[in-house]
N, C-alpha and C. Protein backbone atom coordinates (compact mmCIF):
# COMPACT_ATOMS: atom_id res chain seq x y z
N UNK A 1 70.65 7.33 44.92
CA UNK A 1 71.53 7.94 43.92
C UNK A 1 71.18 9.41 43.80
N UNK A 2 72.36 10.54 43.41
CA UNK A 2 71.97 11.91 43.67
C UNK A 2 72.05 11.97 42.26
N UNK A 3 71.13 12.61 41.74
CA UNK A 3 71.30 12.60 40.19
C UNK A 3 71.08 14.71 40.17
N UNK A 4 72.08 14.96 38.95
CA UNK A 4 71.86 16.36 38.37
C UNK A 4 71.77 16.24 36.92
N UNK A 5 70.90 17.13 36.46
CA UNK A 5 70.31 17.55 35.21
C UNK A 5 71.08 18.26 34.88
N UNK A 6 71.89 17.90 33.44
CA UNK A 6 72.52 18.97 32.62
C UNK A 6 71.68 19.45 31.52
N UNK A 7 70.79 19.47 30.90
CA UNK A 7 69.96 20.14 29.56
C UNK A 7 70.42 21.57 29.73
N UNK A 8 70.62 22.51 30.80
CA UNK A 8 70.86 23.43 30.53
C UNK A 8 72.06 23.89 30.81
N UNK A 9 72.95 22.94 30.29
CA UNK A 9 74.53 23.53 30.20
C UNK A 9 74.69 24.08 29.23
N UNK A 10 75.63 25.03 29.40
CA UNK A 10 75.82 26.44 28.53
C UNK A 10 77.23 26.12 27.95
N UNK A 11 78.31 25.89 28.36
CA UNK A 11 79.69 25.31 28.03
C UNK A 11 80.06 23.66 27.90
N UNK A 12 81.09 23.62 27.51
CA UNK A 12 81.65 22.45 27.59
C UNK A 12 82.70 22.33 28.72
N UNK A 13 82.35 21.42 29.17
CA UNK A 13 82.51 20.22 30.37
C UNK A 13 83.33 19.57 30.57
N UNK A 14 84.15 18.58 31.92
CA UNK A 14 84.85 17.20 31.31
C UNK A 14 83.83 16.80 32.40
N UNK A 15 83.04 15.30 32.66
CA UNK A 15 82.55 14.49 33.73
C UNK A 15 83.86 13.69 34.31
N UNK A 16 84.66 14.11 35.38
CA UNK A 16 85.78 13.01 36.03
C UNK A 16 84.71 11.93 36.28
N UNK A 17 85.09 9.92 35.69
CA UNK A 17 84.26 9.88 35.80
C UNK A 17 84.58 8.73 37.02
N UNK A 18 84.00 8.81 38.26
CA UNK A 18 84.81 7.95 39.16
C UNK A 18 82.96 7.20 40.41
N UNK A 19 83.49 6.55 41.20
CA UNK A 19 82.41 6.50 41.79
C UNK A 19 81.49 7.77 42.95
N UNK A 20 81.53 8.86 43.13
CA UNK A 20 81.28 9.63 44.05
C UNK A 20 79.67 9.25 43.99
N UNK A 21 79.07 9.14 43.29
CA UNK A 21 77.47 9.30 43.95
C UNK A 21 76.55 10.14 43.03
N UNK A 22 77.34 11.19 42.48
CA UNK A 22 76.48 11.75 42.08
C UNK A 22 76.69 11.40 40.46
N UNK A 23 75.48 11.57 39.67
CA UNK A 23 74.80 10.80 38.49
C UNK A 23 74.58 12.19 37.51
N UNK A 24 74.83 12.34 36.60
CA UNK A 24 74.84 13.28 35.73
C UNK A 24 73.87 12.85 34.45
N UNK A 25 72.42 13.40 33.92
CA UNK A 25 71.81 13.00 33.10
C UNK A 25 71.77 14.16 32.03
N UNK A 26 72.27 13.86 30.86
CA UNK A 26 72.35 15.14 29.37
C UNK A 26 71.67 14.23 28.47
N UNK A 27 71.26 15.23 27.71
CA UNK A 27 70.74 14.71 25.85
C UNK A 27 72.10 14.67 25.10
N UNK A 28 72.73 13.95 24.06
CA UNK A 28 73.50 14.07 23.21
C UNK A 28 73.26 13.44 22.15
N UNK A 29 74.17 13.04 20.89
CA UNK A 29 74.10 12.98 20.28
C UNK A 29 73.02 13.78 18.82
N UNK A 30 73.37 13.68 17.72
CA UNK A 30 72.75 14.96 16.76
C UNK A 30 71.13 14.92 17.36
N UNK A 31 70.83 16.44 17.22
CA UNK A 31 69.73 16.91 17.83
C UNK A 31 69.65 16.14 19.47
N UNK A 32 70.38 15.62 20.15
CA UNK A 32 69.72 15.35 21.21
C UNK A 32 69.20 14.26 21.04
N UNK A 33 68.89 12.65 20.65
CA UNK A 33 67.99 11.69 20.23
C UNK A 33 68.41 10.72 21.44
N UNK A 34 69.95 10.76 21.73
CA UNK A 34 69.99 9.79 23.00
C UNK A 34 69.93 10.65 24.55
N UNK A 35 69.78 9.99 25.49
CA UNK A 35 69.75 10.65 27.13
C UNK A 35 70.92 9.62 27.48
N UNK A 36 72.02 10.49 27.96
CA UNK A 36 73.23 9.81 28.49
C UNK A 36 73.07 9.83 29.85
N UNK A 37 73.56 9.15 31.06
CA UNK A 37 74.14 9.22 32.30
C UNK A 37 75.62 8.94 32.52
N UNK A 38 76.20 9.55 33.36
CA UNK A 38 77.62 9.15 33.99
C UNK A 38 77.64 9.90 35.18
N UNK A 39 78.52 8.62 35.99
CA UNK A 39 78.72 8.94 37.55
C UNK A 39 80.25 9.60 37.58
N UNK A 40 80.35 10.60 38.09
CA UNK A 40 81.36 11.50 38.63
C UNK A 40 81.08 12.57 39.18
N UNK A 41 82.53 13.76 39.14
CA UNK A 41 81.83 14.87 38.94
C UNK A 41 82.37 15.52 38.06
N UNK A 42 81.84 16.97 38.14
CA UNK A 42 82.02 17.45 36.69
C UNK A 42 82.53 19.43 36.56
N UNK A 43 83.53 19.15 36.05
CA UNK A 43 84.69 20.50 35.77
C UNK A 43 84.08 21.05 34.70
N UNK A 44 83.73 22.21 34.59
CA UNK A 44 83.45 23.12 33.47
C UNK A 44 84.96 23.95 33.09
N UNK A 45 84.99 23.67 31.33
CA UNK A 45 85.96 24.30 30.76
C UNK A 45 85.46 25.43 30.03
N UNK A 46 86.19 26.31 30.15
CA UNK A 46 86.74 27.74 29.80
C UNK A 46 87.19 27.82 28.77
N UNK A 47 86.66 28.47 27.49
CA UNK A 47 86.95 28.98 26.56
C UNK A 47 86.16 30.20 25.88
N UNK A 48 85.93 31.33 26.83
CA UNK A 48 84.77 32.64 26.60
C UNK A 48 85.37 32.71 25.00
N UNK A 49 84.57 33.21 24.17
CA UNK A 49 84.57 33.43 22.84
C UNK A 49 84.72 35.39 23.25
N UNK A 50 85.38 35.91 21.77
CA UNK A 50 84.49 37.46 21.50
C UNK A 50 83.54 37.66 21.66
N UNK A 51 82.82 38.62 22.50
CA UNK A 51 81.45 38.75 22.84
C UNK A 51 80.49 39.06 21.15
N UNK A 52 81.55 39.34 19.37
CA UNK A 52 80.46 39.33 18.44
C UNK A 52 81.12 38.47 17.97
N UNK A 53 81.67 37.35 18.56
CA UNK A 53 81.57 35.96 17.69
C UNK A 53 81.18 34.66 18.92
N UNK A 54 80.16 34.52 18.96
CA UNK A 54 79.79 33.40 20.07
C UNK A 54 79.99 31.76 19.42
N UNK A 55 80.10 32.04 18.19
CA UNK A 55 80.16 30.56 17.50
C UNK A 55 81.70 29.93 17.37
N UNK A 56 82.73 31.19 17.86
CA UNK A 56 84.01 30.73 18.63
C UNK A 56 84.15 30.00 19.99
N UNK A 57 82.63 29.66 20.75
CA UNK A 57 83.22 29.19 21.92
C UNK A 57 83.41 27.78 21.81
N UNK A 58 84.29 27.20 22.94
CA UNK A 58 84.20 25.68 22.95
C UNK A 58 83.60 25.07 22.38
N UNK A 59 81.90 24.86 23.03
CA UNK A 59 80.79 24.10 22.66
C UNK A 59 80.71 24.20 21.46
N UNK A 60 80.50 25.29 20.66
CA UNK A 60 80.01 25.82 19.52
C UNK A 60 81.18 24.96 18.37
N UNK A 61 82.56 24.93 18.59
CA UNK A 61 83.60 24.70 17.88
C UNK A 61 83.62 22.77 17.68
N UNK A 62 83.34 22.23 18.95
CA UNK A 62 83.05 21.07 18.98
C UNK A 62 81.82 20.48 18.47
N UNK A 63 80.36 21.02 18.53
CA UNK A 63 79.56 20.79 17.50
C UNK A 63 79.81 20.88 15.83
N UNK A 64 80.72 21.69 15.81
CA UNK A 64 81.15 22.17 14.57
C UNK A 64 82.31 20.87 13.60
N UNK A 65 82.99 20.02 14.73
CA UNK A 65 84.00 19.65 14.10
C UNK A 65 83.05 17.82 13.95
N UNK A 66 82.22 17.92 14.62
CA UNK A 66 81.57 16.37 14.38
C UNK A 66 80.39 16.01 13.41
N UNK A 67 80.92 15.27 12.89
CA UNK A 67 79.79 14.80 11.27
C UNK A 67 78.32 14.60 12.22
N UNK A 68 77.16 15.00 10.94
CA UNK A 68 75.99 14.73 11.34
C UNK A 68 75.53 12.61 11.26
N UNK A 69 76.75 12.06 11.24
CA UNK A 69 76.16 10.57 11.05
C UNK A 69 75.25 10.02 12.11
N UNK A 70 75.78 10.60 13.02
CA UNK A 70 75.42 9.85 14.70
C UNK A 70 76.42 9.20 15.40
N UNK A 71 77.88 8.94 14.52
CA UNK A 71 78.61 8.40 15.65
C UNK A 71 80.15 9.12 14.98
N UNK A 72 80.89 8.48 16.18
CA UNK A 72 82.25 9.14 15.85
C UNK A 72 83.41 8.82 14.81
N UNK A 73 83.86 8.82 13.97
CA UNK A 73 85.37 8.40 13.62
C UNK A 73 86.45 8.66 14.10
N UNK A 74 87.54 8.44 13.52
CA UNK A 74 88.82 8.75 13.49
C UNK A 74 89.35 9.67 13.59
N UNK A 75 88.68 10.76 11.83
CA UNK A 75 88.62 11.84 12.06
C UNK A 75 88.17 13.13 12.92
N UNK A 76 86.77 12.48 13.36
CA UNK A 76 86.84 13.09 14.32
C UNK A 76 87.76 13.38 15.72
N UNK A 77 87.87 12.00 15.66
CA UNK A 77 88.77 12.31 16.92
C UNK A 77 89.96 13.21 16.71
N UNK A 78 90.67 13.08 15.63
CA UNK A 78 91.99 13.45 15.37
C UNK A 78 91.53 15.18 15.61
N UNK A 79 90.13 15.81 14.95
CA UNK A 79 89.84 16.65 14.87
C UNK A 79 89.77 17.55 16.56
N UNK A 80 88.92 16.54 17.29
CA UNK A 80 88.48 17.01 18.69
C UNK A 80 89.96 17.14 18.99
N UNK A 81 90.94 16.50 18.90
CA UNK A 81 92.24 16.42 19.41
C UNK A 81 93.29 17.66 19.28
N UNK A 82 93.05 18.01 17.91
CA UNK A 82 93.75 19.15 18.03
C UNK A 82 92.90 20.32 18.32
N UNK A 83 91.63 20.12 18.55
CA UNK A 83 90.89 21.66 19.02
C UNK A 83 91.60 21.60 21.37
N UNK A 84 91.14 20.27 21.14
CA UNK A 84 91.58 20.62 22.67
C UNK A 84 93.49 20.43 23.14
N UNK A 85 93.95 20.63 21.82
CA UNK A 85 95.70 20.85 22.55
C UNK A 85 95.66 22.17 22.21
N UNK A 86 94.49 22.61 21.41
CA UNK A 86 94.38 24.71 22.00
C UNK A 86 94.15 25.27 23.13
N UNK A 87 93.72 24.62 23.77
CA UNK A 87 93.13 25.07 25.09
C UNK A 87 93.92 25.34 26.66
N UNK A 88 94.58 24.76 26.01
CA UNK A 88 95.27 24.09 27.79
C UNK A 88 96.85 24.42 27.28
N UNK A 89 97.57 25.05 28.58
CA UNK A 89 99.24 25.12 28.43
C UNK A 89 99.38 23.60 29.52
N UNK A 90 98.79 23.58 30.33
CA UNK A 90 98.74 22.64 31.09
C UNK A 90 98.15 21.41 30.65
N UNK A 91 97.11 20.78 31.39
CA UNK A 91 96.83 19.56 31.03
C UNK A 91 96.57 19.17 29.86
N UNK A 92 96.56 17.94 29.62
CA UNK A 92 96.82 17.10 28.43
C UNK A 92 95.44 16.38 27.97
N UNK A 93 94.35 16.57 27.71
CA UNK A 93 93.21 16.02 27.33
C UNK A 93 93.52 15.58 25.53
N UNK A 94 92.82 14.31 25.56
CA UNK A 94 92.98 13.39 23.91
C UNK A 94 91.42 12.38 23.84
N UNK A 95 91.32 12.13 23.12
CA UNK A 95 90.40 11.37 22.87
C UNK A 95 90.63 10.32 23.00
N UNK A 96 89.61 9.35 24.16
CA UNK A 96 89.91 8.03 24.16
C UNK A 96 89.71 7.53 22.79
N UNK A 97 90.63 6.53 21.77
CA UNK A 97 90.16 5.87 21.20
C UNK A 97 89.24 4.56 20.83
N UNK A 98 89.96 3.88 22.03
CA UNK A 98 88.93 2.49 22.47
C UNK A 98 87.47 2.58 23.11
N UNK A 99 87.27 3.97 23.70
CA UNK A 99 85.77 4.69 23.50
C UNK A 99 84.87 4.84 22.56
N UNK A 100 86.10 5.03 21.34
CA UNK A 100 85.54 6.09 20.29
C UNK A 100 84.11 5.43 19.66
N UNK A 101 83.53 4.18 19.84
CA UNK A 101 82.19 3.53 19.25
C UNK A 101 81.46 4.03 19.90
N UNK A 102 81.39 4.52 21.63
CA UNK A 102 80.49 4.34 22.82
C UNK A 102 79.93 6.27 22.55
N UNK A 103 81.28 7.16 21.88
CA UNK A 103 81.18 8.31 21.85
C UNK A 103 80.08 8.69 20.65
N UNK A 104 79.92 9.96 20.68
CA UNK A 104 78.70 10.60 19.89
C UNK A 104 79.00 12.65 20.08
N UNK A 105 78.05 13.13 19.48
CA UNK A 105 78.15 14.40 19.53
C UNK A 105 77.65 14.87 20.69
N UNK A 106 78.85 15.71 21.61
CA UNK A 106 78.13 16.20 23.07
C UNK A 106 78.38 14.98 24.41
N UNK A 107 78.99 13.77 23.69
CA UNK A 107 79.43 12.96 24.60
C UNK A 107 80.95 11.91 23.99
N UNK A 108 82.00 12.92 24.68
CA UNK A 108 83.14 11.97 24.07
C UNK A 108 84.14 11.62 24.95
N UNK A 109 84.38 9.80 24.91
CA UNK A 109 85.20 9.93 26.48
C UNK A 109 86.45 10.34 25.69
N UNK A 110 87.43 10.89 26.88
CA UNK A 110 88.63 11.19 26.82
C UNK A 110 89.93 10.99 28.17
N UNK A 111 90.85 10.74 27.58
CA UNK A 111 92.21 10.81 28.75
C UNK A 111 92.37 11.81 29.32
N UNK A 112 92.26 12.18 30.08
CA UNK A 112 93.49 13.52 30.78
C UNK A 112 94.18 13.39 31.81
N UNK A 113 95.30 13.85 31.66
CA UNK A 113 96.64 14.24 32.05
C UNK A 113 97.11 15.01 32.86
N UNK A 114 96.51 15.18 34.00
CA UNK A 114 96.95 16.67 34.42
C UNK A 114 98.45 17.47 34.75
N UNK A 115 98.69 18.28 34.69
CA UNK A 115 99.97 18.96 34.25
C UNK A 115 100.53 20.01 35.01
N UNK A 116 101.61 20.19 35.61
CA UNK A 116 101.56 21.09 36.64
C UNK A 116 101.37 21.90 37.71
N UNK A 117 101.49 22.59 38.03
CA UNK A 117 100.80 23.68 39.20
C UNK A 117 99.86 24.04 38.92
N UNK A 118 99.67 24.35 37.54
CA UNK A 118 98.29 25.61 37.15
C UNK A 118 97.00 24.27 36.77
N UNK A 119 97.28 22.92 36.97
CA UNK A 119 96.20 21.95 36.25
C UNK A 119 94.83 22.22 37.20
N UNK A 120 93.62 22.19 36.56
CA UNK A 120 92.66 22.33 37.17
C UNK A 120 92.05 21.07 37.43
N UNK A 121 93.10 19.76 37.60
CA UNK A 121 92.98 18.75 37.98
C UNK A 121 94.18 18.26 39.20
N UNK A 122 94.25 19.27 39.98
CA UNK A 122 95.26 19.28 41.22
C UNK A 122 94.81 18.00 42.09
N UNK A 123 96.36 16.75 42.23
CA UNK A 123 96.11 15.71 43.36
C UNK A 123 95.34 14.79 42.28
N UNK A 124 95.16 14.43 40.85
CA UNK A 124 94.53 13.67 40.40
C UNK A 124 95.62 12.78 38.97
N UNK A 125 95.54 11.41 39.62
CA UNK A 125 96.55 11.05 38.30
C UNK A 125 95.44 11.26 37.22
N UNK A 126 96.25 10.01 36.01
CA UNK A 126 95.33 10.58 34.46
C UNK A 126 94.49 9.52 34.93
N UNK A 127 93.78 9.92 34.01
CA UNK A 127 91.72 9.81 34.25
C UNK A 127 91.23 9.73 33.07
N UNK A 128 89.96 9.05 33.23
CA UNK A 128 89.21 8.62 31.92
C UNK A 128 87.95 10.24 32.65
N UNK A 129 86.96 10.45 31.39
CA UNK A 129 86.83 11.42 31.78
C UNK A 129 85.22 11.48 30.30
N UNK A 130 84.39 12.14 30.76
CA UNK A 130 83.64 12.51 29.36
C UNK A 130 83.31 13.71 29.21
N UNK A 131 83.74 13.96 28.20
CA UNK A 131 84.01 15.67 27.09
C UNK A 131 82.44 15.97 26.73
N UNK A 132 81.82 16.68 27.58
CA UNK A 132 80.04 16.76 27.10
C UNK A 132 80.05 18.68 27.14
N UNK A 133 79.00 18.87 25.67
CA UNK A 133 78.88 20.07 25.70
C UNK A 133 77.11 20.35 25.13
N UNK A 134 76.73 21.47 25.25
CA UNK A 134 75.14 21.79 24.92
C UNK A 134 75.11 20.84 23.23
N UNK A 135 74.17 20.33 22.94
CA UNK A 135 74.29 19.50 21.75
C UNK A 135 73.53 20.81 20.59
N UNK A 136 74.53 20.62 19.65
CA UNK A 136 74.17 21.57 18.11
C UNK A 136 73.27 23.16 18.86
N UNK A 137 74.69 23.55 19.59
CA UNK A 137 73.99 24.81 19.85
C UNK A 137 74.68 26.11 18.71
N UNK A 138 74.94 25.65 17.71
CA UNK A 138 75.36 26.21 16.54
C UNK A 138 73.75 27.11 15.72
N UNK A 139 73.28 27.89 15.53
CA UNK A 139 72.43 28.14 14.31
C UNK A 139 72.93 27.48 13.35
N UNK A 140 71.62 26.52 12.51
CA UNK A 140 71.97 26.04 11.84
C UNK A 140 72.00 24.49 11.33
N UNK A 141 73.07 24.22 12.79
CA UNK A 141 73.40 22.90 12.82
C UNK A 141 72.28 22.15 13.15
């Protein structure tokens, strides 16, 4: 098995998550307390912040919108949902719901859709997928 270390991811992510081989190991959930794996591979998403507001980027916005309980709701989801129909003119990313127990902060599966010419999921129907970003890289959080 080819395994890669994410601890030092800087953005948020999707893991396509399919059989290829290679094994993806992150910390998630608040502070980091669980070590996740998933097999795919893995698309880094784009959302550069203002260089004097860094707590606008992706990662930062998604730590931001998930309760400190340890696991996910509803709300959350509904929340993650409309941060990521900001992102994209193209593809269609949502929160799996029937996930939503398995999900946590820094690890959330999701649908996507890909959409057009411009999808950065070219040649791929919709896909289950996991939404992972640096965990509580907020000051603060």
């Amino acid at each position: 098995m080819r395994e890669l270390c994410l601890y030092n991811l800087e953005q948020a992510a999707v893991i396509v998550l399919d059989d290829s081989g290679m094994q993806y190991f992150f910390n998630c959930g608040r502070a980091g307390a669980i070590q996740s794996r998933a097999t795919g591979f893995l698309v880094p998403l784009s959302n550069d912040p203002p260089a004097d507001q860094p707590e606008l980027a992706l990662a930062g916005r998604l730590s931001a919108l998930v309760g400190d309980n340890g696991g996910l709701g509803p709300a959350d989801a509904t929340n993650i949902n409309e941060l990521l129909r900001e992102l994209s003119s193209t593809d269609i990313c949502f929160v799996n719901e029937a996930r939503l127990p398995e999900s946590c902060e820094s690890r959330v599966y999701v649908i996507v859709r890909p959409q057009g010419e411009y999808s950065q999921f070219q040649g791929l129907d919709e896909f289950e997928a996991l939404l992972v970003w640096p965990v509580s890289n907020i000051p603060g959080l």
